[in-house]
Protein backbone atom coordinates (compact mmCIF):
# COMPACT_ATOMS: atom_id res chain seq x y z
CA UNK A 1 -2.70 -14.12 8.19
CA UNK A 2 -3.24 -11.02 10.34
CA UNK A 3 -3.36 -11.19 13.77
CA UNK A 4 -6.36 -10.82 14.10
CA UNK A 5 -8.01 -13.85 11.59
CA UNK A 6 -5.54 -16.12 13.36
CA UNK A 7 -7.29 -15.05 16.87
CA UNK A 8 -10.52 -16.10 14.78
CA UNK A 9 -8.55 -19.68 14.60
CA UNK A 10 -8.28 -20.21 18.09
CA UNK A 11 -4.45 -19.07 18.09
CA UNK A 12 -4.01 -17.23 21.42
CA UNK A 13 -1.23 -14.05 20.19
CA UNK A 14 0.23 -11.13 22.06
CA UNK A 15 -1.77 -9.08 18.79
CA UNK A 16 -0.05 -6.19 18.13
CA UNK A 17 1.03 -4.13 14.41
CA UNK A 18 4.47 -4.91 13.91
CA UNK A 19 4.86 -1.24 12.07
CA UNK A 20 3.09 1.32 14.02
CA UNK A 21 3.90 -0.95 17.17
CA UNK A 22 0.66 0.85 18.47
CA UNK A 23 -2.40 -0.65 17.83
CA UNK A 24 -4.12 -4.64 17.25
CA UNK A 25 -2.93 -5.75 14.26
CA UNK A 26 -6.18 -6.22 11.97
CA UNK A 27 -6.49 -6.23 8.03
CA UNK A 28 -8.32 -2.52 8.27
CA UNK A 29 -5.12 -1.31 10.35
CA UNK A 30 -2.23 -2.94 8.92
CA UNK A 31 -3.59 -2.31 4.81
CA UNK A 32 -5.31 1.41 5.72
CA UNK A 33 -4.65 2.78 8.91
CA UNK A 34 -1.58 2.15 10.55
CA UNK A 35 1.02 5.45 10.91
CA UNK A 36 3.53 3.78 8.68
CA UNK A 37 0.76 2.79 5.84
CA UNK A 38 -1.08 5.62 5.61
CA UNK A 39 1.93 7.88 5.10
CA UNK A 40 2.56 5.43 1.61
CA UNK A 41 -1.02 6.23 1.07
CA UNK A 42 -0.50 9.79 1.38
CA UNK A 43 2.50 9.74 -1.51
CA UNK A 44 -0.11 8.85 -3.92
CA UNK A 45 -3.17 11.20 -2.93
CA UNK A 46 -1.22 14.04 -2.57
CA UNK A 47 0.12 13.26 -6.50
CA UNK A 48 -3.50 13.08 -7.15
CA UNK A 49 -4.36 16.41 -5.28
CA UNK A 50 -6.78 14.60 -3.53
CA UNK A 51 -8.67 15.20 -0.03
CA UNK A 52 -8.95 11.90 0.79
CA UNK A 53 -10.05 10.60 4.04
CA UNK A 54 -9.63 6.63 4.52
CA UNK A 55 -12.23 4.35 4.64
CA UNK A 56 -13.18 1.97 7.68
CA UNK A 57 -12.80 -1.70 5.46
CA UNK A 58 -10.54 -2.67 2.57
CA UNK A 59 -13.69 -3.12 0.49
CA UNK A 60 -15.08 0.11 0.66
CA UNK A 61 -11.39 1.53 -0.44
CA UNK A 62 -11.43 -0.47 -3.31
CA UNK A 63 -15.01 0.60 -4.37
CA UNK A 64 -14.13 4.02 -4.36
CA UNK A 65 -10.26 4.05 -5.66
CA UNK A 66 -10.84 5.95 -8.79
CA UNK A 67 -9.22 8.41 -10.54
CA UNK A 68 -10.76 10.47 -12.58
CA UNK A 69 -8.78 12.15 -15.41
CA UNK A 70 -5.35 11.83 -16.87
CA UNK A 71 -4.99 9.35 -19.86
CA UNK A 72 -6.11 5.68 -20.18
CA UNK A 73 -3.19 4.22 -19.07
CA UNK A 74 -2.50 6.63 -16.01
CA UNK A 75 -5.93 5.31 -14.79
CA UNK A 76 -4.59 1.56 -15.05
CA UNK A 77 -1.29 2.80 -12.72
CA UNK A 78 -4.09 4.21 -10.51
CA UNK A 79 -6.07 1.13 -10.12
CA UNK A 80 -2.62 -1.16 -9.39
CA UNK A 81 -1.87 1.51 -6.70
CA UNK A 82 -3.65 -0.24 -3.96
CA UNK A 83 -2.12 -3.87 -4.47
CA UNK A 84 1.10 -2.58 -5.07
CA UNK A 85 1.36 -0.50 -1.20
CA UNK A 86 -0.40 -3.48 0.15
CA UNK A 87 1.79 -5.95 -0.78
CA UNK A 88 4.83 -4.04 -0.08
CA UNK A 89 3.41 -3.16 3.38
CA UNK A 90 2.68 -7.07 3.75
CA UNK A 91 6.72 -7.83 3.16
CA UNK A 92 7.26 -5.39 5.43
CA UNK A 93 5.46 -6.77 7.89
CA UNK A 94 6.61 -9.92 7.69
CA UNK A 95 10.25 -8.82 7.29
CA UNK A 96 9.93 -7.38 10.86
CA UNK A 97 8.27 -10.04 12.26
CA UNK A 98 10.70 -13.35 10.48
CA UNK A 99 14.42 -11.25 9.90
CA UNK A 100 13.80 -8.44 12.39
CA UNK A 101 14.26 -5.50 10.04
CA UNK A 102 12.87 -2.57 9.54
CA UNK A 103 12.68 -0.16 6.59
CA UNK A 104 12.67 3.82 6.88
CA UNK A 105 9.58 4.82 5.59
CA UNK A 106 11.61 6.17 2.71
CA UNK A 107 12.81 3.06 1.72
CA UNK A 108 9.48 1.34 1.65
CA UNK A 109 8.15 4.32 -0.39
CA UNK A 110 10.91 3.37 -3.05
CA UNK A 111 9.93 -0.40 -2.56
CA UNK A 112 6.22 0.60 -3.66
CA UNK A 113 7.30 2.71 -6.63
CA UNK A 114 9.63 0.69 -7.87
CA UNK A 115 7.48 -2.23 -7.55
CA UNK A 116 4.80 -0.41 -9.56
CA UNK A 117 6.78 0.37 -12.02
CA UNK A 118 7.84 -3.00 -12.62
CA UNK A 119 4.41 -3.91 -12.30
CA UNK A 120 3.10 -1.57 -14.53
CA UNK A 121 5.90 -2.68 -17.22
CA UNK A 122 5.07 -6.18 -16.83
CA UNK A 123 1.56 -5.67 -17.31
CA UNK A 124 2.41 -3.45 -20.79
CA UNK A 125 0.27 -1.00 -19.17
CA UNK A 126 2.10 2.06 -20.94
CA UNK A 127 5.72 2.49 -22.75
CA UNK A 128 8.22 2.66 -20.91
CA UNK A 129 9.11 6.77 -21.00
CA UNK A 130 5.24 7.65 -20.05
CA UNK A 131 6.06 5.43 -17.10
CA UNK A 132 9.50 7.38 -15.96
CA UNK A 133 7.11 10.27 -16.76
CA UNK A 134 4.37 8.82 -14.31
CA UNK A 135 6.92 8.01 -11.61
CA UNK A 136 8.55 11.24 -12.07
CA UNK A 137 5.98 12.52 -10.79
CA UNK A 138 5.61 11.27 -7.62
């Protein structure tokens, strides 16, 4: 849990975002709009050529993570983009916090491509060249 639904529990923490080292540590700031998270977020809207500006809530990212165009299975990649950065950004977290390392920002971009790639394979979303095309890409 984030620091802040554990504050919800009664747990009294020090709250702070173990990647930005800035802010509260919420769902909203950790997943969207922390420094560290939203430069992963920008690897994929810039592929995407898109303006984006982030929503306020998870939810309202989710309702409006679309991408319009490309082929059928480029749209599937699309729509696995969000899970993928947040669950990378979640290890992340928790590697800082439990092992007390830290990843360049580099390195955790890999982490998410890599992981959606294998994600993507796993799921039989596309052959595997149109995926080295997809991540190409990038």
């Amino acid at each position: 849990m984030t620091h802040d639904k554990l504050q919800k529990r009664g747990r009294i923490i020090a709250s702070r975002c173990y990647l930005c080292k800035e802010t509260l540590e919420t769902n909203n700031h950790l997943f969207l709009h922390c420094k560290v998270t939203t430069q992963v977020w920008a690897l994929f809207t810039n592929l995407a050529s898109l303006n984006w500006i982030m929503p306020e809530h998870i939810a309202d990212l989710l309702s409006c993570w679309v991408r319009r165009g490309g082929s059928k299975s480029q749209r599937r990649w699309w729509r696995t983009v969000p899970a993928c950065i947040w669950w990378i950004i979640w290890k992340e977290r928790n590697q800082r916090i439990f092992v007390g390392k830290e990843c360049t920002i580099e390195k955790i971009n890999w982490k998410v491509i890599t992981t959606l790639g294998f994600w993507c394979k796993e799921m039989n979303i596309e052959e595997e060249i149109q995926l080295v095309d997809f991540i190409g890409a990038l």
